[in-house]
C-alpha atoms as a PDB file:
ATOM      1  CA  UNK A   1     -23.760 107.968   7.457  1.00  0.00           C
ATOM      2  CA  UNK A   2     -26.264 110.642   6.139  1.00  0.00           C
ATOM      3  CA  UNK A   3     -29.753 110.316   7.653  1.00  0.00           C
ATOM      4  CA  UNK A   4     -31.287 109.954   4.445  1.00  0.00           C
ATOM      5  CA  UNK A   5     -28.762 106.892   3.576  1.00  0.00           C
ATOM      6  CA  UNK A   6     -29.731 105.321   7.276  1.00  0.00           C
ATOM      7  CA  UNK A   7     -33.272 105.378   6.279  1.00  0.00           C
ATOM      8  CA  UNK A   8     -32.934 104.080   3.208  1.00  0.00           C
ATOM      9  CA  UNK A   9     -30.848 101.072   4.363  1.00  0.00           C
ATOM     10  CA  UNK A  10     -33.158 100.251   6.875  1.00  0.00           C
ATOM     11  CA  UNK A  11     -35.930 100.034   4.431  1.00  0.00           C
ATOM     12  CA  UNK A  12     -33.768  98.056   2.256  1.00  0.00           C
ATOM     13  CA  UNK A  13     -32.535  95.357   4.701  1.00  0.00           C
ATOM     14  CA  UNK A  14     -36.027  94.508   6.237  1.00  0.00           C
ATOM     15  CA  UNK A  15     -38.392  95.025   3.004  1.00  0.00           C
ATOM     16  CA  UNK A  16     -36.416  92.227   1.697  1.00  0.00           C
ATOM     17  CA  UNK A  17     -36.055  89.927   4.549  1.00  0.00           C
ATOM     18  CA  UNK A  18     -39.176  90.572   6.396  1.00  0.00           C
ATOM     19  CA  UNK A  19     -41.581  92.138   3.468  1.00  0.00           C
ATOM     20  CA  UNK A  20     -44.965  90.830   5.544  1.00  0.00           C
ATOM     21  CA  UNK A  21     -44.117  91.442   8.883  1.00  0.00           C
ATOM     22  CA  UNK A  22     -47.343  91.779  11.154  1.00  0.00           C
ATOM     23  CA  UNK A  23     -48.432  91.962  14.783  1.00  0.00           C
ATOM     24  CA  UNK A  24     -47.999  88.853  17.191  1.00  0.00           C
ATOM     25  CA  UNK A  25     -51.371  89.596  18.393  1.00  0.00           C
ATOM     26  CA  UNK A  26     -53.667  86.905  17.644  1.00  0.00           C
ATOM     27  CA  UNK A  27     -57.314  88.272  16.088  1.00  0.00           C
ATOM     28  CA  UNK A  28     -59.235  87.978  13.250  1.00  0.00           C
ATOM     29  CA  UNK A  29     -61.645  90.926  13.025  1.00  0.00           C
ATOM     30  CA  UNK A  30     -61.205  95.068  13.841  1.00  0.00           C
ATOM     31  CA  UNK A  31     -62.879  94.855  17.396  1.00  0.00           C
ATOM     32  CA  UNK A  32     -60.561  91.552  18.302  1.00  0.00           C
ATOM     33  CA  UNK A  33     -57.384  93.480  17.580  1.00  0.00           C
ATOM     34  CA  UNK A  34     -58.900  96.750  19.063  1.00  0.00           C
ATOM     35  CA  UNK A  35     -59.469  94.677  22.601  1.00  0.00           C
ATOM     36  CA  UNK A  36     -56.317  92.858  22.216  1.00  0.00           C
ATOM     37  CA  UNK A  37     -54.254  95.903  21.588  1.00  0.00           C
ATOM     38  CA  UNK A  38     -55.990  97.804  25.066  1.00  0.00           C
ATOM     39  CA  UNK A  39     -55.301  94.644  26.888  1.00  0.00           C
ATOM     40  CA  UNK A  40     -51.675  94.808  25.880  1.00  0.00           C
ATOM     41  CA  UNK A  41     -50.360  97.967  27.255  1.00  0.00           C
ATOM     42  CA  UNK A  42     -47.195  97.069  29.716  1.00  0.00           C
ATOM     43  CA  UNK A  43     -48.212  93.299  28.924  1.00  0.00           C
ATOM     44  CA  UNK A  44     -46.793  91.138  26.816  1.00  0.00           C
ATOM     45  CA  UNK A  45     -48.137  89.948  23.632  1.00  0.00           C
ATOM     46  CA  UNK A  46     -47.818  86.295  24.975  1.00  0.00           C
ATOM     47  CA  UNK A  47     -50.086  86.833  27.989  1.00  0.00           C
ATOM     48  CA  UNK A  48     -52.479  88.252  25.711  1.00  0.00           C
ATOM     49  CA  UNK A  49     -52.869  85.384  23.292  1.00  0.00           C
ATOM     50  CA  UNK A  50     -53.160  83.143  26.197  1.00  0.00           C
ATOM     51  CA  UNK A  51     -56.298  85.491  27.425  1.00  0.00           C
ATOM     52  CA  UNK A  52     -58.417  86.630  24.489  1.00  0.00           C
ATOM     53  CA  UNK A  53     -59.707  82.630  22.919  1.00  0.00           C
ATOM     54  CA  UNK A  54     -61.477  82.801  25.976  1.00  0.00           C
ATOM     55  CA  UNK A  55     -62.727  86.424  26.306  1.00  0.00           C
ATOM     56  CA  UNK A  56     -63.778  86.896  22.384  1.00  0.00           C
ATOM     57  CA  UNK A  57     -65.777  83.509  22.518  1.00  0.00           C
ATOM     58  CA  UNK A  58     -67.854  85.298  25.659  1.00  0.00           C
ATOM     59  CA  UNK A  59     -67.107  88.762  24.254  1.00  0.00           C
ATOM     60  CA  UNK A  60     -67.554  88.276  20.104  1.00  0.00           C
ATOM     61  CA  UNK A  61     -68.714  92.064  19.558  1.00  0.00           C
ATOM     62  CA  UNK A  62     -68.874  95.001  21.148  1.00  0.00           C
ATOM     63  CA  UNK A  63     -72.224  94.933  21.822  1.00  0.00           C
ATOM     64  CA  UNK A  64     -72.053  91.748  24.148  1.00  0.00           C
ATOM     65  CA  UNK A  65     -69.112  93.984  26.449  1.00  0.00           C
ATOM     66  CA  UNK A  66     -71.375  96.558  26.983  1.00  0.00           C
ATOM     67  CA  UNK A  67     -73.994  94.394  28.097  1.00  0.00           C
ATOM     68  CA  UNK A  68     -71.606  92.650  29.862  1.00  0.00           C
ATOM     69  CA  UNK A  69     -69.951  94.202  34.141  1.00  0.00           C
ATOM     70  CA  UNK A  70     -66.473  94.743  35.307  1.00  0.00           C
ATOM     71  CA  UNK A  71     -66.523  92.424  37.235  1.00  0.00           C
ATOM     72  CA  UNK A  72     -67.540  89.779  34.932  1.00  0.00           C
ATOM     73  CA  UNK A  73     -64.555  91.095  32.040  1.00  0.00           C
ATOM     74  CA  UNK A  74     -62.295  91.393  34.697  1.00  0.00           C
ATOM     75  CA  UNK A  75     -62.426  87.911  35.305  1.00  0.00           C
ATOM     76  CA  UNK A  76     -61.624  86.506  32.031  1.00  0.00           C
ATOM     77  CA  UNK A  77     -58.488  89.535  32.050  1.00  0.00           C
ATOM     78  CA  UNK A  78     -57.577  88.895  35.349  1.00  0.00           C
ATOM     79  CA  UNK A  79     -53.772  87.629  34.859  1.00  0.00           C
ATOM     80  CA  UNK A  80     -53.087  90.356  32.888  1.00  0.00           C
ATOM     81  CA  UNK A  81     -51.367  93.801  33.983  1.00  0.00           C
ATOM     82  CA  UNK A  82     -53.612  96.514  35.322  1.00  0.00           C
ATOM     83  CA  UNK A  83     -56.634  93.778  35.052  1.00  0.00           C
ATOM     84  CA  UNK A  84     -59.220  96.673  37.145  1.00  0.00           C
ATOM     85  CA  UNK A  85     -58.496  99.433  35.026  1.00  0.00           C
ATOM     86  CA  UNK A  86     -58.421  96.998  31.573  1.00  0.00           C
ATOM     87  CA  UNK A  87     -61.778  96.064  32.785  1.00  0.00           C
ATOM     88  CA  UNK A  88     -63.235  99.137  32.898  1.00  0.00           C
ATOM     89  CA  UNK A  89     -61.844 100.864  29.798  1.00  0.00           C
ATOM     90  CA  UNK A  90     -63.140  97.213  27.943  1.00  0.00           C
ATOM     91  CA  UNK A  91     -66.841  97.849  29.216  1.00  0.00           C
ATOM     92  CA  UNK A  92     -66.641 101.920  28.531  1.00  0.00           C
ATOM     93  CA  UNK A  93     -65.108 101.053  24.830  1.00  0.00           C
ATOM     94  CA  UNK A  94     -68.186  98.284  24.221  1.00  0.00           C
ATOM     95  CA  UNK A  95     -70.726 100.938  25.130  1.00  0.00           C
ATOM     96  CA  UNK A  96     -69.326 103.858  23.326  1.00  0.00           C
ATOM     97  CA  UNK A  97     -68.578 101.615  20.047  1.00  0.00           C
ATOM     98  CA  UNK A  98     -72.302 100.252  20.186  1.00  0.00           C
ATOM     99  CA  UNK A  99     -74.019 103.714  20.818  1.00  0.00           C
ATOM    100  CA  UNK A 100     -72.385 105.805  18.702  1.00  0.00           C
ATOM    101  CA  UNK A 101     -70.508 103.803  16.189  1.00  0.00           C
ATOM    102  CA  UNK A 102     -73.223 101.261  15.064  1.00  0.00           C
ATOM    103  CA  UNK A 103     -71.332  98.475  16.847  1.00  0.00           C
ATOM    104  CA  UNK A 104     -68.181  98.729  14.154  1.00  0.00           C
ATOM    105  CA  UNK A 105     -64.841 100.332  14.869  1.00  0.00           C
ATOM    106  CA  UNK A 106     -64.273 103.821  14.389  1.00  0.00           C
ATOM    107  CA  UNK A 107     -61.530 104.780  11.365  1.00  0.00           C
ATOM    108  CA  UNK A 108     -60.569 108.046  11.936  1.00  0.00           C
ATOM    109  CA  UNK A 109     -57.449 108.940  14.895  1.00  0.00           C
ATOM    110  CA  UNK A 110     -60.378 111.345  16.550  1.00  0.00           C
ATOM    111  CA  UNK A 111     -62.972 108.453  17.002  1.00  0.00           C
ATOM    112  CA  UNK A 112     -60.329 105.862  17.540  1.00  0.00           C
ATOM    113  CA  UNK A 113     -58.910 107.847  20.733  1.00  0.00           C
ATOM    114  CA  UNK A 114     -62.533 109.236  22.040  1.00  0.00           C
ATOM    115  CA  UNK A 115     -62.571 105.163  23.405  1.00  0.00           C
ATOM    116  CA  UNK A 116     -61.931 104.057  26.651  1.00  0.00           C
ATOM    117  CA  UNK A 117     -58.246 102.997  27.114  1.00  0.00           C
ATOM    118  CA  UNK A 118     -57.704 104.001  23.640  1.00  0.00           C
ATOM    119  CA  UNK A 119     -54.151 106.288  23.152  1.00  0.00           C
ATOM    120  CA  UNK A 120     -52.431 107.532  20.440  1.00  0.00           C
ATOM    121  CA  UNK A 121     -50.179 104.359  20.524  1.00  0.00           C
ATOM    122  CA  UNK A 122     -53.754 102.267  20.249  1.00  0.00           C
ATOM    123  CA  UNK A 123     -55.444 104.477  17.437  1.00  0.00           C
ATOM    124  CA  UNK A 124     -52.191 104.337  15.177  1.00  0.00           C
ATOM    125  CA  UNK A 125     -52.071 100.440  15.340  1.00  0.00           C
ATOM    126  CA  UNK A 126     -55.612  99.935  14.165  1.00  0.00           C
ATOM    127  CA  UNK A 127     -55.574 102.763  11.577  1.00  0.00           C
ATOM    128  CA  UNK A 128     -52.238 100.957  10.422  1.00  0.00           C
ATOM    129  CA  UNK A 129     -53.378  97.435   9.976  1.00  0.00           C
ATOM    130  CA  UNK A 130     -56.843  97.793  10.087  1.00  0.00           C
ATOM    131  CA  UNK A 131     -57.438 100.629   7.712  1.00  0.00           C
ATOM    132  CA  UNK A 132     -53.919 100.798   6.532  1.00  0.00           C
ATOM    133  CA  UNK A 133     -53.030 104.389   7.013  1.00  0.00           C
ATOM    134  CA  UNK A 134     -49.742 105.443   7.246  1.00  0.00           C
ATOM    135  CA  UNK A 135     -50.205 106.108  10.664  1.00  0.00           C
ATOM    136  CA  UNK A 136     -46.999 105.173  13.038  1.00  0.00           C
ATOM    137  CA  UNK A 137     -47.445 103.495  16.590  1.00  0.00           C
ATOM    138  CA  UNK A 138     -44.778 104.403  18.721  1.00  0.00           C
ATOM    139  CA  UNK A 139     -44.421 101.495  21.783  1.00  0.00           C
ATOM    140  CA  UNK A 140     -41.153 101.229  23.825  1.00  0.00           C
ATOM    141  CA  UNK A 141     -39.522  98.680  21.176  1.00  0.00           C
ATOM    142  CA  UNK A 142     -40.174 101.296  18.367  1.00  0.00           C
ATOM    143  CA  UNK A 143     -39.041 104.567  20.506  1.00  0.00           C
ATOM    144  CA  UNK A 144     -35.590 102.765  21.818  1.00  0.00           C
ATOM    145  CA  UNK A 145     -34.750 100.986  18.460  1.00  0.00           C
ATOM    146  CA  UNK A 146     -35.470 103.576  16.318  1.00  0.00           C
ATOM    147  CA  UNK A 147     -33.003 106.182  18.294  1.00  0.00           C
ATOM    148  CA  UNK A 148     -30.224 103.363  18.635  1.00  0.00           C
ATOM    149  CA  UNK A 149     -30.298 102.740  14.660  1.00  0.00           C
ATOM    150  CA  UNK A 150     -30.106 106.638  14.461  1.00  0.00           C
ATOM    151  CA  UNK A 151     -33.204 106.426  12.480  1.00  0.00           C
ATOM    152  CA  UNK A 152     -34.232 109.483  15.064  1.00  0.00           C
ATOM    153  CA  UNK A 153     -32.212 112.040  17.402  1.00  0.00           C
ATOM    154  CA  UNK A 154     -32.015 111.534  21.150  1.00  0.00           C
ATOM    155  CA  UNK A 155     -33.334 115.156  21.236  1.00  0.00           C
ATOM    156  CA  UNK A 156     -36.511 113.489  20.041  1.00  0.00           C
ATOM    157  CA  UNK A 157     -38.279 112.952  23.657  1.00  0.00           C
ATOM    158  CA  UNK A 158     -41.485 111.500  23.641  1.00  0.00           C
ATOM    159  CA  UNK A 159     -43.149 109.058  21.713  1.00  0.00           C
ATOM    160  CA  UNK A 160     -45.230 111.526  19.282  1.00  0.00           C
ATOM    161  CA  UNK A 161     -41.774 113.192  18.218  1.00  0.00           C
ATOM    162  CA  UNK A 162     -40.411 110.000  17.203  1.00  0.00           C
ATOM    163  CA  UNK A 163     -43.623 109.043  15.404  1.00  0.00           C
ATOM    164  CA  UNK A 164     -42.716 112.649  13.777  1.00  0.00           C
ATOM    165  CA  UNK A 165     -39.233 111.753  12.261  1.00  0.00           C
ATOM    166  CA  UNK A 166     -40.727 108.498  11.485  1.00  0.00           C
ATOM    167  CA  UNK A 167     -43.471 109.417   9.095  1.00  0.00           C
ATOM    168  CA  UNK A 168     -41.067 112.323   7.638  1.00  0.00           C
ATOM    169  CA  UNK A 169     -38.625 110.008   6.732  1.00  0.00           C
ATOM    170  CA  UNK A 170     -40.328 106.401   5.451  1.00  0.00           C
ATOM    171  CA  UNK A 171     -41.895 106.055   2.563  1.00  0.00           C
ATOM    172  CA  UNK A 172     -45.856 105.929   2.926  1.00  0.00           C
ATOM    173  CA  UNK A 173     -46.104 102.759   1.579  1.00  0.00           C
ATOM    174  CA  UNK A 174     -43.648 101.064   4.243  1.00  0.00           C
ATOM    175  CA  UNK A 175     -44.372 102.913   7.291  1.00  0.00           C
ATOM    176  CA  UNK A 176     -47.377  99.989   8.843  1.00  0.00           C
ATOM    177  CA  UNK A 177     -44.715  97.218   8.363  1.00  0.00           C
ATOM    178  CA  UNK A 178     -42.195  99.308   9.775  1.00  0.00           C
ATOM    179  CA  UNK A 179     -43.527  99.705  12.751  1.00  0.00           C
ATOM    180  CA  UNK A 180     -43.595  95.922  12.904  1.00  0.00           C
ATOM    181  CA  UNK A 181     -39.753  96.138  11.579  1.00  0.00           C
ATOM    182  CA  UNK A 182     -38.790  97.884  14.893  1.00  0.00           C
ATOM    183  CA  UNK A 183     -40.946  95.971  17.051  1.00  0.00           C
ATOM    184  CA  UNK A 184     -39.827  92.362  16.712  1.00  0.00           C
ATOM    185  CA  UNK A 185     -36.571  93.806  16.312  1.00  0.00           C
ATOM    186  CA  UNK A 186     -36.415  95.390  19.623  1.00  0.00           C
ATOM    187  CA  UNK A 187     -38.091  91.967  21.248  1.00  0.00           C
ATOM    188  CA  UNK A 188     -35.574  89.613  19.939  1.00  0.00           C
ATOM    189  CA  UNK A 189     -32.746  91.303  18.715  1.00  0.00           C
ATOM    190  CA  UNK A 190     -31.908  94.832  20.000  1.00  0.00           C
ATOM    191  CA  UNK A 191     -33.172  93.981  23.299  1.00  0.00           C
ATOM    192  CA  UNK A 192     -33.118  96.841  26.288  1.00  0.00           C
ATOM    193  CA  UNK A 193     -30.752  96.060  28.598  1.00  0.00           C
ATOM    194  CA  UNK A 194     -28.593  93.399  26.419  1.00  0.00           C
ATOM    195  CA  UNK A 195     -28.600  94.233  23.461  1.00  0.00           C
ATOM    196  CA  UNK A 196     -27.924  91.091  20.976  1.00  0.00           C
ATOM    197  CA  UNK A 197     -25.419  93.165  18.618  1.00  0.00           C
ATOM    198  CA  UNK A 198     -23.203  89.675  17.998  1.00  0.00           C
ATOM    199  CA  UNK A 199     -26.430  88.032  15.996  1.00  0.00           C
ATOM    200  CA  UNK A 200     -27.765  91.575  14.328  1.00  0.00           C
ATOM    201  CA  UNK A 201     -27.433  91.895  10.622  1.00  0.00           C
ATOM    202  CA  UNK A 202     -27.742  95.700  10.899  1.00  0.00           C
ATOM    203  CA  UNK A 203     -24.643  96.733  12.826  1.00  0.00           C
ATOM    204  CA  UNK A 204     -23.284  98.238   9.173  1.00  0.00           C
ATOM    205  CA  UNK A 205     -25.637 100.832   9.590  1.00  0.00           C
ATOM    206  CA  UNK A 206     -26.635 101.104  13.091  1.00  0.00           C
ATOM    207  CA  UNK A 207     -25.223 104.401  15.463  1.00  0.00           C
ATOM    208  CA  UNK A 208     -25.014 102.275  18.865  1.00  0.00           C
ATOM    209  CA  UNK A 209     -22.899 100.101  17.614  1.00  0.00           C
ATOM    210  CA  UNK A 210     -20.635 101.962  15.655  1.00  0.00           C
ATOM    211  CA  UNK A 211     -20.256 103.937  18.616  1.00  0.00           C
ATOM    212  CA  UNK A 212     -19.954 101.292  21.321  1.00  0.00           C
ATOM    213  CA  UNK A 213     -18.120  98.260  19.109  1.00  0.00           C
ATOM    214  CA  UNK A 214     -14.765  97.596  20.808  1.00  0.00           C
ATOM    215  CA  UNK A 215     -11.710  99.567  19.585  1.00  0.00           C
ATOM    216  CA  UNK A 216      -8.998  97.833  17.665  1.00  0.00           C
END
């Protein structure tokens, strides 16, 4: 199967089924998903939902973090992963946010990553479904599904190459949702170590397991 065809299936199978897909973060305003997104990193989205009622009724803007201590944040984050370092980014992003951005998150990838605990992987997510850009947010789910459909090469290494072939090759007008496409699929389908290939509806077109199917 040509790339091009691979692509196009892909779009094809999960524009219709999944046409609204969205992030299983729970928010309801930029600065909520910003915080819930830093808070996420090598946690799962589940831990995080549990968390943030609590912290965004203390923490409702980012003017009330940077008022706020790390050790105060850190004890509303504490059951989360890296809690000390969260903290810290959390109280650094609240300052910088209220002193130079007028209390309201930044739009552009160059403000969005000049924040505490704020990657490329961050900034791509809220320019995606905040100010829906185009912009591609390459997590572990999106970097291992995307090279097991064959969507990208394995000579694509890091994170930022895949978010490369990824923006060459979707349509502008797809490429938010589809990084919520290859996210839910790669946390209940096309799992990392056991893959669920028996209950996916995209082995016609996926590389993996047209390679690895059993012979008959």
């Amino acid at each position: 199967m040509l790339k091009k065809e691979r692509f196009q299936a892909f779009v094809e199978h999960f524009s219709t089924r999944f046409p609204e897909a969205e992030t299983e973060l729970q928010y309801t305003n930029p600065f909520e998903l910003l915080v819930a997104v830093v808070l996420s990193a090598q946690c799962t989205d589940k831990r995080i939902n549990q968390v943030t009622p609590a912290l965004f009724k203390r923490f409702p803007d980012a003017k009330s973090l940077a008022d706020s201590s790390v050790e105060e944040i850190f004890s509303y984050i504490r059951s989360v992963s890296y809690p000390n370092n969260k903290a810290k980014h959390l109280l650094g992003l609240g300052q910088k946010i209220t002193d130079l951005f007028a209390g309201e998150v930044p739009e552009t990838m160059d403000d969005l990553q000049s924040l505490p605990g704020v990657g490329r992987k961050t900034a791509n997510v809220i320019a995606s479904v905040i100010y829906n850009q185009p912009a591609m947010a390459v997590d572990t789910h999106v970097f291992r599904v995307s090279q097991r459909l064959g969507l990208v090469p394995k000579t694509a290494t890091t994170p930022l190459k895949v978010e490369m072939v990824l923006i060459k090759n979707l349509p502008d007008e797809v490429i938010a949702t589809a990084h919520h496409w290859l996210i839910l699929h790669g946390r209940y389908i096309c799992l990392a170590r056991t893959p669920q290939c028996a209950k996916c509806e995209i082995t016609h077109f996926c590389a993996f397991y047209q390679k690895n199917q059993p012979k008959v």
